[in-house]
PDB file of N, CA and C in Angstrom:
ATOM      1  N   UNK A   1      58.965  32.327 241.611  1.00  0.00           N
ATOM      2  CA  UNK A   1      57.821  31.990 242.414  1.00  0.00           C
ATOM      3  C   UNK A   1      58.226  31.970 243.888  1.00  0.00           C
ATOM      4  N   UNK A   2      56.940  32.071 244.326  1.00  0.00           N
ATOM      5  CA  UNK A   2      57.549  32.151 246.209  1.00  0.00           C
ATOM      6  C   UNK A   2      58.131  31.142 246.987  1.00  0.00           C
ATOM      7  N   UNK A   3      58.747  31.164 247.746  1.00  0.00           N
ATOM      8  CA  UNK A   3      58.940  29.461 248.284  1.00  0.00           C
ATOM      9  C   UNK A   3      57.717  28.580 248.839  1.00  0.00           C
ATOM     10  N   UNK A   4      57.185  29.615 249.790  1.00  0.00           N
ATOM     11  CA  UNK A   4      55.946  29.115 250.504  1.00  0.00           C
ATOM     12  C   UNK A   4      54.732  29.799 249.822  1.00  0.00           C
ATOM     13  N   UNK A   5      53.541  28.922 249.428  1.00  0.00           N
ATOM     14  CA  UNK A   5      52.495  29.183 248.929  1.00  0.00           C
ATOM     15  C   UNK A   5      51.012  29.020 249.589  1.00  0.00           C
ATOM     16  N   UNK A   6      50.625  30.213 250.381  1.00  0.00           N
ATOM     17  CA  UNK A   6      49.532  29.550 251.458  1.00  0.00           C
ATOM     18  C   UNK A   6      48.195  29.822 250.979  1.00  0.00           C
ATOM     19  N   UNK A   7      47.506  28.776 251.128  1.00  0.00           N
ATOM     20  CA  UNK A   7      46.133  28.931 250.756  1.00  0.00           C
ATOM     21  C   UNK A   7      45.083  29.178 252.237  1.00  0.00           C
ATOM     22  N   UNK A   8      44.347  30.019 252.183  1.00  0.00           N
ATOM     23  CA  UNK A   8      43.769  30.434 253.625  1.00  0.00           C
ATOM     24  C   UNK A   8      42.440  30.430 253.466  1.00  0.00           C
ATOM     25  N   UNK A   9      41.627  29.880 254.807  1.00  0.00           N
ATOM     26  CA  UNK A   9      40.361  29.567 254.708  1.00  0.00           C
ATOM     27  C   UNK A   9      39.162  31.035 254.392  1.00  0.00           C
ATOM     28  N   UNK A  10      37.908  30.112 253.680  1.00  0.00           N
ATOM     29  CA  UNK A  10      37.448  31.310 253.102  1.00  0.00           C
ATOM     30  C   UNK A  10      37.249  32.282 254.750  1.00  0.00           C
ATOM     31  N   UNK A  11      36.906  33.629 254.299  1.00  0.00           N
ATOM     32  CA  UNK A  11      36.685  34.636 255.301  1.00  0.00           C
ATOM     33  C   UNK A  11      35.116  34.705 255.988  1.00  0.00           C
ATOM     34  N   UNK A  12      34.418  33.737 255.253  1.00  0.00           N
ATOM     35  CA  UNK A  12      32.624  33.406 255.394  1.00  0.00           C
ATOM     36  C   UNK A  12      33.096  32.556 257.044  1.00  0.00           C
ATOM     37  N   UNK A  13      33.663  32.037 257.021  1.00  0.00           N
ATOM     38  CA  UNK A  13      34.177  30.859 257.885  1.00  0.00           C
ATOM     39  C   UNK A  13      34.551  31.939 259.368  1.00  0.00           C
ATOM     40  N   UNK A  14      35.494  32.630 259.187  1.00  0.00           N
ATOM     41  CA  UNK A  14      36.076  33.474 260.524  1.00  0.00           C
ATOM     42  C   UNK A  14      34.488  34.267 260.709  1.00  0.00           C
ATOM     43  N   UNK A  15      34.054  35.020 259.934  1.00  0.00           N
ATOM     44  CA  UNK A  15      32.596  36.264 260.388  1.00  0.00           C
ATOM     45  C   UNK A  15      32.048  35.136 261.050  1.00  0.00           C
ATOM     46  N   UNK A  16      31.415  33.975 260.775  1.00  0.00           N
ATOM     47  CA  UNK A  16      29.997  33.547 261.171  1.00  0.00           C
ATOM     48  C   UNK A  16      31.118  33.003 262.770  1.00  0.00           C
ATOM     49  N   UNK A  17      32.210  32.481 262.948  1.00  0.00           N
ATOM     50  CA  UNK A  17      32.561  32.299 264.532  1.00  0.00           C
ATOM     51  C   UNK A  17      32.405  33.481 265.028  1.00  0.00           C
ATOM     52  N   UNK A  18      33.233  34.714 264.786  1.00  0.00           N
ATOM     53  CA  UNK A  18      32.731  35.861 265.559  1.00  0.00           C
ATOM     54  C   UNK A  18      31.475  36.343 265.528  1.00  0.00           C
ATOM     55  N   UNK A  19      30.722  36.143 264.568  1.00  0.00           N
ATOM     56  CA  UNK A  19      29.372  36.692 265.193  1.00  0.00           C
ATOM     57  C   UNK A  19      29.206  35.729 266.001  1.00  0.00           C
ATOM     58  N   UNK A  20      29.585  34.669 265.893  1.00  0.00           N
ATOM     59  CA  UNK A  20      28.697  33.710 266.840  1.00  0.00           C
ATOM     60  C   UNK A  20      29.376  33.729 268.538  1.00  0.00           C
ATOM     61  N   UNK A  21      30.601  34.506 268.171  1.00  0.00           N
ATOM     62  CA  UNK A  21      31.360  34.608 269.937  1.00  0.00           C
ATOM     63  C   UNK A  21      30.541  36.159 269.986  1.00  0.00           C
ATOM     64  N   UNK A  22      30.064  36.991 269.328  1.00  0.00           N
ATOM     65  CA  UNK A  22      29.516  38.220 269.501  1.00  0.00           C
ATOM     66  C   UNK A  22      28.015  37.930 270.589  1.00  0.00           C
ATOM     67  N   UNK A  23      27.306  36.899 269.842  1.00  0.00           N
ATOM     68  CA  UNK A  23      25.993  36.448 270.280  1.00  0.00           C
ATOM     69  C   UNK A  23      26.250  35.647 271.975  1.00  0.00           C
ATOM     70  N   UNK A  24      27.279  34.723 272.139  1.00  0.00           N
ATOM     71  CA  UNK A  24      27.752  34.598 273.298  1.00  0.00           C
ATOM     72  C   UNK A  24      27.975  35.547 274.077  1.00  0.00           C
ATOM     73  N   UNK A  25      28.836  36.420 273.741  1.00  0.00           N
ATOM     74  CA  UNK A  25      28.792  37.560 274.842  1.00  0.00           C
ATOM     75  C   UNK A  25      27.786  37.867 274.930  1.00  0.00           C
ATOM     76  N   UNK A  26      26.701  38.495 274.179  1.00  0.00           N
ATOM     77  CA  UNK A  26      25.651  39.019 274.752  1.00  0.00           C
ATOM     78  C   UNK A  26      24.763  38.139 275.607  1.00  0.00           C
ATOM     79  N   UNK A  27      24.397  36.818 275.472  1.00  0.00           N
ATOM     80  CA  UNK A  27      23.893  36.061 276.234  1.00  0.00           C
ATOM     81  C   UNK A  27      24.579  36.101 277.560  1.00  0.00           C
ATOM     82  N   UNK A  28      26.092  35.540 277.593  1.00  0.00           N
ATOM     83  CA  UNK A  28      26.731  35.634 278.880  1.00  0.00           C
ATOM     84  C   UNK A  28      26.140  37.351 280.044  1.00  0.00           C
ATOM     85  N   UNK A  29      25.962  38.201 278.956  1.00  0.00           N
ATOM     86  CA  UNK A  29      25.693  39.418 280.076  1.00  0.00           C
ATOM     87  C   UNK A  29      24.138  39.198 280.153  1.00  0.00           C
ATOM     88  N   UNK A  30      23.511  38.816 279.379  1.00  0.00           N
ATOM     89  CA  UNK A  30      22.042  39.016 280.183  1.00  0.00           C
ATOM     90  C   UNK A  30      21.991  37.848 281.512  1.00  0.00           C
ATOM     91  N   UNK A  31      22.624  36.535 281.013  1.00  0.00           N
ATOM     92  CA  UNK A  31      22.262  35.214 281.658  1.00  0.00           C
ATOM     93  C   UNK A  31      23.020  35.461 282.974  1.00  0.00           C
ATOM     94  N   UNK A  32      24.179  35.393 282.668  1.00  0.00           N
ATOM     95  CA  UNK A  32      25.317  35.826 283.849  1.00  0.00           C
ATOM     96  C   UNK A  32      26.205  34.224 283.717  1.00  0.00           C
ATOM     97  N   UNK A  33      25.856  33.478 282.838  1.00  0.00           N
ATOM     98  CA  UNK A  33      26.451  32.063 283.164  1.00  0.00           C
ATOM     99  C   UNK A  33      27.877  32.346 282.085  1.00  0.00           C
ATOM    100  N   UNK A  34      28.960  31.573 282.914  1.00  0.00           N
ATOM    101  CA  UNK A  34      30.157  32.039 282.696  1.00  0.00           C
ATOM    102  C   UNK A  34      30.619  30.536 281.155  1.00  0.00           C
ATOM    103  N   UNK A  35      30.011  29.764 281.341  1.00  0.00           N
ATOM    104  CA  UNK A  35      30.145  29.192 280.447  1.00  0.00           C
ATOM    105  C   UNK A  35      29.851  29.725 278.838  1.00  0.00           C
ATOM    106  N   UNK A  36      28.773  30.883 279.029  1.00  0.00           N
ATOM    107  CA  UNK A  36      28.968  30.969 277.587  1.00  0.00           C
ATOM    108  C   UNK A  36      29.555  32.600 277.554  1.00  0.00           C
ATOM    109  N   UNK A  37      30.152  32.634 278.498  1.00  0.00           N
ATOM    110  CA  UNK A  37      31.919  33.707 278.578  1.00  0.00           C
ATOM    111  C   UNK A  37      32.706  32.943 277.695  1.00  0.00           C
ATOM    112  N   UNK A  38      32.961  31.580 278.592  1.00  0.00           N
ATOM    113  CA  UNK A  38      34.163  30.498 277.857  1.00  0.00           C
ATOM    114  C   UNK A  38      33.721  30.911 276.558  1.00  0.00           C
ATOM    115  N   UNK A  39      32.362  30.056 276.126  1.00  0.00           N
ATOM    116  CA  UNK A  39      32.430  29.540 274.579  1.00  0.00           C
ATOM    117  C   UNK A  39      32.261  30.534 273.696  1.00  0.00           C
ATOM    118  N   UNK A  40      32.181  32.316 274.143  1.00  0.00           N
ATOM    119  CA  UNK A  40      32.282  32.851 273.159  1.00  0.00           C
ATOM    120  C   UNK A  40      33.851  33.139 273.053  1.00  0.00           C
ATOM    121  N   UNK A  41      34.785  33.063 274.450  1.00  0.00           N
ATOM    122  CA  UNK A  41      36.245  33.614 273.813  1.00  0.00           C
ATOM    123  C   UNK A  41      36.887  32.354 273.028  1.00  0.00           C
ATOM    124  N   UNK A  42      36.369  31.158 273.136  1.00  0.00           N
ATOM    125  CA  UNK A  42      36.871  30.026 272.337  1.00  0.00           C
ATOM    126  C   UNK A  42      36.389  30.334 270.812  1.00  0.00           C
ATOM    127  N   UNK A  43      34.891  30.820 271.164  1.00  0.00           N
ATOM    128  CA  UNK A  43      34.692  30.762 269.116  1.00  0.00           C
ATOM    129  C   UNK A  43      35.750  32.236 268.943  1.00  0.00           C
ATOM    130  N   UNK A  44      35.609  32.849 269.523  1.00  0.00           N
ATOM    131  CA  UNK A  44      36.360  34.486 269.063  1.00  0.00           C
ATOM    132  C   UNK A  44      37.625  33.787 268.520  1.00  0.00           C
ATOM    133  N   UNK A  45      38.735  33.254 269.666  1.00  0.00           N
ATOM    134  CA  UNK A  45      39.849  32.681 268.765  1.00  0.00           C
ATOM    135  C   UNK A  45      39.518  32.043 267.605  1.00  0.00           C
ATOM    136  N   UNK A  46      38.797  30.888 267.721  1.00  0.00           N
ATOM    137  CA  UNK A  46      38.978  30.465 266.717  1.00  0.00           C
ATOM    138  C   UNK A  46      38.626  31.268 265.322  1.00  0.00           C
ATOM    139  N   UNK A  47      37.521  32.559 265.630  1.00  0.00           N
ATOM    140  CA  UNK A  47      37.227  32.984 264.505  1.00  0.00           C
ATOM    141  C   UNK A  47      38.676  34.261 263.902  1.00  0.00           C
ATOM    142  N   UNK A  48      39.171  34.544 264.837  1.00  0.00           N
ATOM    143  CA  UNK A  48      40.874  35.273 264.039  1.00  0.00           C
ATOM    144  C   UNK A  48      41.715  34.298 263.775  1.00  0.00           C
ATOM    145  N   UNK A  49      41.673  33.053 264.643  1.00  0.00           N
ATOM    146  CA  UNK A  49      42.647  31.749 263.504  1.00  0.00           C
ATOM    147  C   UNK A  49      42.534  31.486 262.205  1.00  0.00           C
ATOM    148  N   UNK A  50      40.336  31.670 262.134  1.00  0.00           N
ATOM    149  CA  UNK A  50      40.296  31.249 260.264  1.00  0.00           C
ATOM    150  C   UNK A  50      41.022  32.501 259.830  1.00  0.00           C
ATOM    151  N   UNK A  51      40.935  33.578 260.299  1.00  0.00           N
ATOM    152  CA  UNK A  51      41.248  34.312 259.443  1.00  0.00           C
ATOM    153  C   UNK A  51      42.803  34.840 258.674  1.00  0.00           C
ATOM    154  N   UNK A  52      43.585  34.281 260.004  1.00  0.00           N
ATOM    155  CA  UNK A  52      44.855  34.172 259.751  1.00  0.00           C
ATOM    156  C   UNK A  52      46.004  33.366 259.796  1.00  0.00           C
ATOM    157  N   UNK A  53      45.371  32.465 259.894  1.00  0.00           N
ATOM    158  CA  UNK A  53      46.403  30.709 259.524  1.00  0.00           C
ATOM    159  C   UNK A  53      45.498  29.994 257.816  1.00  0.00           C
ATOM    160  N   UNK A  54      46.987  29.743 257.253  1.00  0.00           N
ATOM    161  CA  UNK A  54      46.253  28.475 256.080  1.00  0.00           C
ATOM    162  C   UNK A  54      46.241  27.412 256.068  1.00  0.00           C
ATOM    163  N   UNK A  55      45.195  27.442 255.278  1.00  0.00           N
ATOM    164  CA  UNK A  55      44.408  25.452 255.109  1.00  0.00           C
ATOM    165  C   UNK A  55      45.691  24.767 255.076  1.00  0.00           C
ATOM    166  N   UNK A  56      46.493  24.914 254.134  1.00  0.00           N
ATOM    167  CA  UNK A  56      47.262  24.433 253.788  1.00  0.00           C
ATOM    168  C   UNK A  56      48.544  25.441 252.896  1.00  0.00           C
ATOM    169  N   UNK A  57      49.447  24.462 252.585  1.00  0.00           N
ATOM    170  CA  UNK A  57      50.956  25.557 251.860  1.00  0.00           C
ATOM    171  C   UNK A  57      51.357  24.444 250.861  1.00  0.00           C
ATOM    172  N   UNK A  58      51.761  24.904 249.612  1.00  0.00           N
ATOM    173  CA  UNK A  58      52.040  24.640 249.127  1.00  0.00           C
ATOM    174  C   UNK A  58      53.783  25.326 248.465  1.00  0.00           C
ATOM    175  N   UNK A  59      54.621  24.293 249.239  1.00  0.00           N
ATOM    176  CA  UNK A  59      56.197  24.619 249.573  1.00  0.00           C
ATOM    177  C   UNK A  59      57.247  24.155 247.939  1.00  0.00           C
ATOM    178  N   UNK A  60      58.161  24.481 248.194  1.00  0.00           N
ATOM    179  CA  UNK A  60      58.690  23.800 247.241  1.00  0.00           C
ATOM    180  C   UNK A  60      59.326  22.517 246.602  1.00  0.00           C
ATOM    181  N   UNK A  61      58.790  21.493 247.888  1.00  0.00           N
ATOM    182  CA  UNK A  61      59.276  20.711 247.629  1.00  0.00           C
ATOM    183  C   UNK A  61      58.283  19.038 248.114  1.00  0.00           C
ATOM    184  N   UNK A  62      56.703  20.143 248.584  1.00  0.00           N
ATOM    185  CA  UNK A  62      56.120  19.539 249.464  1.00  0.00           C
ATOM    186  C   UNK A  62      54.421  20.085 249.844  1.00  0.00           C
ATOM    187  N   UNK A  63      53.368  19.799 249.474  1.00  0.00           N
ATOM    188  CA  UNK A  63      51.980  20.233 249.940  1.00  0.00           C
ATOM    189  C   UNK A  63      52.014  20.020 251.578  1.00  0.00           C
ATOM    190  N   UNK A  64      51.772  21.082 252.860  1.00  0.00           N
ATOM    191  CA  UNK A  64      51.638  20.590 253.807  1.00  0.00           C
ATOM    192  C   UNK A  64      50.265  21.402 254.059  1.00  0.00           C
ATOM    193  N   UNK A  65      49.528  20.380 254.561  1.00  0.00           N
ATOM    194  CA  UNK A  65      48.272  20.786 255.467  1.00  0.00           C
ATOM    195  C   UNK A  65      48.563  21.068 256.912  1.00  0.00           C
ATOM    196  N   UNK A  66      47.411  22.280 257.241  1.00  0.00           N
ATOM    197  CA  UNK A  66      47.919  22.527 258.484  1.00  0.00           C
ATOM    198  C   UNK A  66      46.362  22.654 259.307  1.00  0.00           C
ATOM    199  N   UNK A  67      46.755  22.548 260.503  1.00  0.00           N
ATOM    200  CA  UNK A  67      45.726  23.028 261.301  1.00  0.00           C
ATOM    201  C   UNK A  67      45.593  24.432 262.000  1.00  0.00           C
ATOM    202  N   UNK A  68      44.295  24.565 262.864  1.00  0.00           N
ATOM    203  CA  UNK A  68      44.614  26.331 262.898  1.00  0.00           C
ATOM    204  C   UNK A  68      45.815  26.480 263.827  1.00  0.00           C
ATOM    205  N   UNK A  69      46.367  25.894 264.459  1.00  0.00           N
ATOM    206  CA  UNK A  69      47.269  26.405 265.437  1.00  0.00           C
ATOM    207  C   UNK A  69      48.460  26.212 264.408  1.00  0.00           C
ATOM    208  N   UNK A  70      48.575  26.426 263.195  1.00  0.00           N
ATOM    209  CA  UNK A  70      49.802  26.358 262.535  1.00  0.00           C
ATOM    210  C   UNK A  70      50.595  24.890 262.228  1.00  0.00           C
ATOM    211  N   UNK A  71      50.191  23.808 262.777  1.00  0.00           N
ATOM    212  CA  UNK A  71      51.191  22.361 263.251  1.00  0.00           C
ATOM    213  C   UNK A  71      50.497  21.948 261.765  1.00  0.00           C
ATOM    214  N   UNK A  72      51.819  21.602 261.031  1.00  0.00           N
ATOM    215  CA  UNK A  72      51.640  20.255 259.986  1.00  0.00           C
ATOM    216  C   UNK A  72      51.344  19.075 260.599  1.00  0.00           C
ATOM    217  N   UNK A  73      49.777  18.858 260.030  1.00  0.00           N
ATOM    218  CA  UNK A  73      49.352  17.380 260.035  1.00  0.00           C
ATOM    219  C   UNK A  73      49.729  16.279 259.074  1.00  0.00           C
ATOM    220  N   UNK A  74      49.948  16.796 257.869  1.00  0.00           N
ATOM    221  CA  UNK A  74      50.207  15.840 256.818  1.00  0.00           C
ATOM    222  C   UNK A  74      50.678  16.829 255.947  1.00  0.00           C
ATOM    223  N   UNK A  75      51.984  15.932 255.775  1.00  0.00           N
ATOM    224  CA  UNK A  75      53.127  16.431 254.578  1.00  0.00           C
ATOM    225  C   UNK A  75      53.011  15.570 253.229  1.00  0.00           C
ATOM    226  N   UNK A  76      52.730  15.760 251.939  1.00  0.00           N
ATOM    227  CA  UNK A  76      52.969  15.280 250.595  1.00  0.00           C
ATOM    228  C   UNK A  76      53.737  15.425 249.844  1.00  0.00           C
ATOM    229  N   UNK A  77      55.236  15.068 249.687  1.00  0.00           N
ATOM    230  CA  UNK A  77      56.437  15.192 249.154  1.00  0.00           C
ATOM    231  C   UNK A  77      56.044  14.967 248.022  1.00  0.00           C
ATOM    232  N   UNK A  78      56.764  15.865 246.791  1.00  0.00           N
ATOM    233  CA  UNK A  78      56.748  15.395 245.536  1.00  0.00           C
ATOM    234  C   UNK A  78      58.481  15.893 245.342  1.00  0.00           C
ATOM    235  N   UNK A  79      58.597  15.349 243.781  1.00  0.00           N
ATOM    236  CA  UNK A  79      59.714  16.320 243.739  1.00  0.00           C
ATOM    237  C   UNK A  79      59.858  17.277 242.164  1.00  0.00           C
ATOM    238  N   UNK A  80      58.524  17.164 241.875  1.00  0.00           N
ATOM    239  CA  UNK A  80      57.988  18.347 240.903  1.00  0.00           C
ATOM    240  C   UNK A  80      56.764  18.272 240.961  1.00  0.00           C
ATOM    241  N   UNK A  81      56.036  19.888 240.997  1.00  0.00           N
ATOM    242  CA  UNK A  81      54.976  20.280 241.018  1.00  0.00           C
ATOM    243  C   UNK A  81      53.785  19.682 239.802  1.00  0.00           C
ATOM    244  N   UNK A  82      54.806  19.239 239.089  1.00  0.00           N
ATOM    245  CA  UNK A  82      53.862  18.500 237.815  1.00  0.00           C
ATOM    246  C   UNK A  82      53.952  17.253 238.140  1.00  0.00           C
ATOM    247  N   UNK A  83      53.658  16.723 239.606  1.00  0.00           N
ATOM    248  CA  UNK A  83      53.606  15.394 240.069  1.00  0.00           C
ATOM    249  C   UNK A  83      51.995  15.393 240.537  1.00  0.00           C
ATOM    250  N   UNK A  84      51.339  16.826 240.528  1.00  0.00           N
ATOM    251  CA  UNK A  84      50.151  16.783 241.352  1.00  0.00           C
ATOM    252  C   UNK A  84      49.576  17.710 240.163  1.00  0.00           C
ATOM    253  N   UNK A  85      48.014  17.342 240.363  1.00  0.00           N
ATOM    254  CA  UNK A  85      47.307  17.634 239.439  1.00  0.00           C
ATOM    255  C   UNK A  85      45.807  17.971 240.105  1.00  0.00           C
ATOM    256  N   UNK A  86      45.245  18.924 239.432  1.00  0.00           N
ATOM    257  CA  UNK A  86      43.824  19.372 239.785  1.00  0.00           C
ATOM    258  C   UNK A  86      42.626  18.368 239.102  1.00  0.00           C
ATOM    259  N   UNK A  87      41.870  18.089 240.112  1.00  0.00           N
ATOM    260  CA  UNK A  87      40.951  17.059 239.486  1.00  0.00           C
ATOM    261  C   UNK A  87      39.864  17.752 240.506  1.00  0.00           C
ATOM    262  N   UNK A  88      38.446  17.860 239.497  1.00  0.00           N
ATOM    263  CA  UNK A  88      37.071  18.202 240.482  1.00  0.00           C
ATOM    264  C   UNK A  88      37.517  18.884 241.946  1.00  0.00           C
ATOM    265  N   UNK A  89      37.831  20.227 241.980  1.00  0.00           N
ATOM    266  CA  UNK A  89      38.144  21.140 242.583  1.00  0.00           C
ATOM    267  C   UNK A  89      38.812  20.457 243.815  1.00  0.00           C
ATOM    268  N   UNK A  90      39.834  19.774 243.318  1.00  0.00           N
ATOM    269  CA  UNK A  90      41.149  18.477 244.688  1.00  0.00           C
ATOM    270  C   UNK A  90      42.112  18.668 243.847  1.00  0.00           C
ATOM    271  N   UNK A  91      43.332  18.279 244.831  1.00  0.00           N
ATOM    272  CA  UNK A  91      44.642  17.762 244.353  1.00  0.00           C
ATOM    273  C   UNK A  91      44.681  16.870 244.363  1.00  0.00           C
ATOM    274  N   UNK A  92      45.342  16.177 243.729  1.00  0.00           N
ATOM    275  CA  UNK A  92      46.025  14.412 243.278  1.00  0.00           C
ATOM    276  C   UNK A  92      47.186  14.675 242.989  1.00  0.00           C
ATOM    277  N   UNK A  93      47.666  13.243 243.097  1.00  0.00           N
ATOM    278  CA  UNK A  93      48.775  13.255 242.618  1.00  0.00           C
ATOM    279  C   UNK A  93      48.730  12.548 241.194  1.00  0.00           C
ATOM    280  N   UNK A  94      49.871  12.711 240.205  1.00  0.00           N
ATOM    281  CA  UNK A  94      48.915  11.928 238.587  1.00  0.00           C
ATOM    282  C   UNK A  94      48.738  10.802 238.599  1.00  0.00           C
ATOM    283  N   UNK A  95      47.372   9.894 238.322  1.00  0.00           N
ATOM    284  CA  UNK A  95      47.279   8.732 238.134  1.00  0.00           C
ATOM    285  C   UNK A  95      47.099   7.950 239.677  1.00  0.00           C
ATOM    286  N   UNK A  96      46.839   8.736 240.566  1.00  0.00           N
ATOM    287  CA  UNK A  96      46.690   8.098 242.199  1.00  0.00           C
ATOM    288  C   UNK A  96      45.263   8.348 242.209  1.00  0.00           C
ATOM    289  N   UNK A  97      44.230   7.523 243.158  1.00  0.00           N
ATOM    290  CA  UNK A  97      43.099   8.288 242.855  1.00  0.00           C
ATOM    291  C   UNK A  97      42.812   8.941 244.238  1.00  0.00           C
ATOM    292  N   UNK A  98      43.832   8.978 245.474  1.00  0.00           N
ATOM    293  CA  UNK A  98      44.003   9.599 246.749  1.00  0.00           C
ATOM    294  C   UNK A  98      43.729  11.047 246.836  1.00  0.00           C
ATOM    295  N   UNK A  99      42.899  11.586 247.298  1.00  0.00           N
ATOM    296  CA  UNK A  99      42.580  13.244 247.046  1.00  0.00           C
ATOM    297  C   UNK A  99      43.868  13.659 248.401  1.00  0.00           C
ATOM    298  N   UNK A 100      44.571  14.246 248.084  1.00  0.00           N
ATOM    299  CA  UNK A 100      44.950  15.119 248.817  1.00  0.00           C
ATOM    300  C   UNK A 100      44.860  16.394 249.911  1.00  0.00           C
ATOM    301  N   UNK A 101      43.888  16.973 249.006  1.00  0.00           N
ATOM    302  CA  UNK A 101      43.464  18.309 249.387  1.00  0.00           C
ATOM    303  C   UNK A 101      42.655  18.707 248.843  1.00  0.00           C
ATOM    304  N   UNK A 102      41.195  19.285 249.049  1.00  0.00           N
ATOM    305  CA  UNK A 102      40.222  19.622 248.595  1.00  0.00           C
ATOM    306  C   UNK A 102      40.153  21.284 248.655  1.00  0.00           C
ATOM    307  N   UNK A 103      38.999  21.792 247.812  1.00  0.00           N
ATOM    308  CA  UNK A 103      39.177  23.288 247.708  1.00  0.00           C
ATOM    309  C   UNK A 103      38.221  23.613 248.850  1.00  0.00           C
ATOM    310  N   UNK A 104      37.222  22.939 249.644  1.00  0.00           N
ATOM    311  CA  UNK A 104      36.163  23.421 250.182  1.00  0.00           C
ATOM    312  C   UNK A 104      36.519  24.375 250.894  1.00  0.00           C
ATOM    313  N   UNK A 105      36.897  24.479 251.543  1.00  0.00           N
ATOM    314  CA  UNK A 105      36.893  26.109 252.764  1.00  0.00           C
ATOM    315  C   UNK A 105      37.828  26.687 252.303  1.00  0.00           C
ATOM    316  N   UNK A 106      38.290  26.759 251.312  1.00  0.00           N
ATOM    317  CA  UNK A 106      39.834  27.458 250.466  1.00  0.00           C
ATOM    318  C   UNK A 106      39.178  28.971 250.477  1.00  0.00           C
ATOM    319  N   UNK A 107      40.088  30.334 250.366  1.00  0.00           N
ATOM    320  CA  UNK A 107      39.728  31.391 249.762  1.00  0.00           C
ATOM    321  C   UNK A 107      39.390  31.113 248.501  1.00  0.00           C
ATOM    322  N   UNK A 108      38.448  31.811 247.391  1.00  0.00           N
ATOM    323  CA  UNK A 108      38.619  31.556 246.011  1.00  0.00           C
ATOM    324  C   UNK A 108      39.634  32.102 245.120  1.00  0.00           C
ATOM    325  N   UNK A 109      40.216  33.022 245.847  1.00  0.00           N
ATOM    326  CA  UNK A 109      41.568  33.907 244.793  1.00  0.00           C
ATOM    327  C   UNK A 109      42.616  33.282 245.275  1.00  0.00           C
ATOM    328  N   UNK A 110      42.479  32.337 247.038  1.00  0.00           N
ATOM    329  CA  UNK A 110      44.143  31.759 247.210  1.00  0.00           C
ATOM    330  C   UNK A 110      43.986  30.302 246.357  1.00  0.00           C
ATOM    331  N   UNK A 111      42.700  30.001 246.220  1.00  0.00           N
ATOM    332  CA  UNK A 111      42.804  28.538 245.669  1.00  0.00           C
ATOM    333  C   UNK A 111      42.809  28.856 243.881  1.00  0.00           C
ATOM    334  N   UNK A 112      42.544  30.185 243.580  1.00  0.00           N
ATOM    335  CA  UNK A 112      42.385  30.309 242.078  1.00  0.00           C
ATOM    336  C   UNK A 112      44.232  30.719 241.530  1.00  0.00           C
ATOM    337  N   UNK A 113      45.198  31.231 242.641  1.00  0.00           N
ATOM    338  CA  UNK A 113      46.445  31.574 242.546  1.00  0.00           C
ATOM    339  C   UNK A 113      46.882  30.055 242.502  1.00  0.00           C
ATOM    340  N   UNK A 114      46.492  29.377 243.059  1.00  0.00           N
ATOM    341  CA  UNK A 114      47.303  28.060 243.997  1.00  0.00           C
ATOM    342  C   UNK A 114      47.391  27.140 242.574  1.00  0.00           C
ATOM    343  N   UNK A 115      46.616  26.901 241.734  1.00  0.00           N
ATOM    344  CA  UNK A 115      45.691  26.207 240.928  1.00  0.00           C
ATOM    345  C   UNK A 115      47.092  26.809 239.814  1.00  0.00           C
ATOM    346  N   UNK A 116      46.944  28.601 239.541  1.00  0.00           N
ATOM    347  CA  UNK A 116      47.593  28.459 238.125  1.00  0.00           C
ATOM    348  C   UNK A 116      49.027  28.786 239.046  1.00  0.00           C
ATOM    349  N   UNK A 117      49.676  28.391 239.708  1.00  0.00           N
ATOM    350  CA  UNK A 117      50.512  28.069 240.391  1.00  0.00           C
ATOM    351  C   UNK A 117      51.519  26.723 240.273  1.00  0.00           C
ATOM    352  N   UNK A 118      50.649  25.858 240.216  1.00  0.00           N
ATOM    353  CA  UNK A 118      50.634  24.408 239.879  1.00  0.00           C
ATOM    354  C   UNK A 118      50.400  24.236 238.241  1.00  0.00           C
ATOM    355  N   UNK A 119      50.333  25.155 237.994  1.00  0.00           N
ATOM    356  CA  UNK A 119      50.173  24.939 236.029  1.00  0.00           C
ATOM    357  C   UNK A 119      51.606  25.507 235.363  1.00  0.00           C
ATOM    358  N   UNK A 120      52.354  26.374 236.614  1.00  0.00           N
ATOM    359  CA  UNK A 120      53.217  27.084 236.070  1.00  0.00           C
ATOM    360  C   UNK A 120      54.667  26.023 236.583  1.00  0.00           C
TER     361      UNK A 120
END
């Protein structure tokens, strides 16, 4: 198995920021106001961040969540993968009732790999 296991946000998530930095630009050229220059190159990044940073990784020794700029926010040490368990589309850990990590903005094939990943 791989060392690092990344789960990446769905791709519904990156289209609707770029269309929505698409729709900014066009406003910025009819209006001329430079502010929504800014806020479409801010959604534009952010919409190639969803597309190429993950929610989270699942390491070998450790679940880390991340944010889009890549920085671990929260690390979950285990020291076997059969310490964490799938409950109502979340991670747990067994017998904790602390959700860890949820599937919501997950890809469905990185969170459907991730899942029999954790079974293996």
């Amino acid at each position: 198995m791989k060392e690092a296991f990344p789960v990446r946000y769905h791709p519904l998530f990156g289209i609707l920021f770029v269309l929505a930095a698409a729709f900014e630009f066009v406003v910025f050229l009819v209006t001329s106001q430079t502010t929504m220059l800014v806020l479409g190159l801010v959604q534009a990044c952010l919409g190639v961040l969803l597309f190429t940073r993950p929610m989270f990784s699942l390491e070998r020794d450790h679940l880390a969540i991340r944010n889009l700029f890549g920085m671990t926010l929260r690390k979950y040490e285990f020291r076997s993968r059969s310490e964490l368990e799938i409950r109502d589309d979340a991670v747990y850990r067994k017998g904790a009732p602390e959700k860890l990590v949820a599937r919501g903005f997950a890809r469905k094939d990185d969170w459907e790999a991730f899942v029999a990943a954790l079974k293996n």
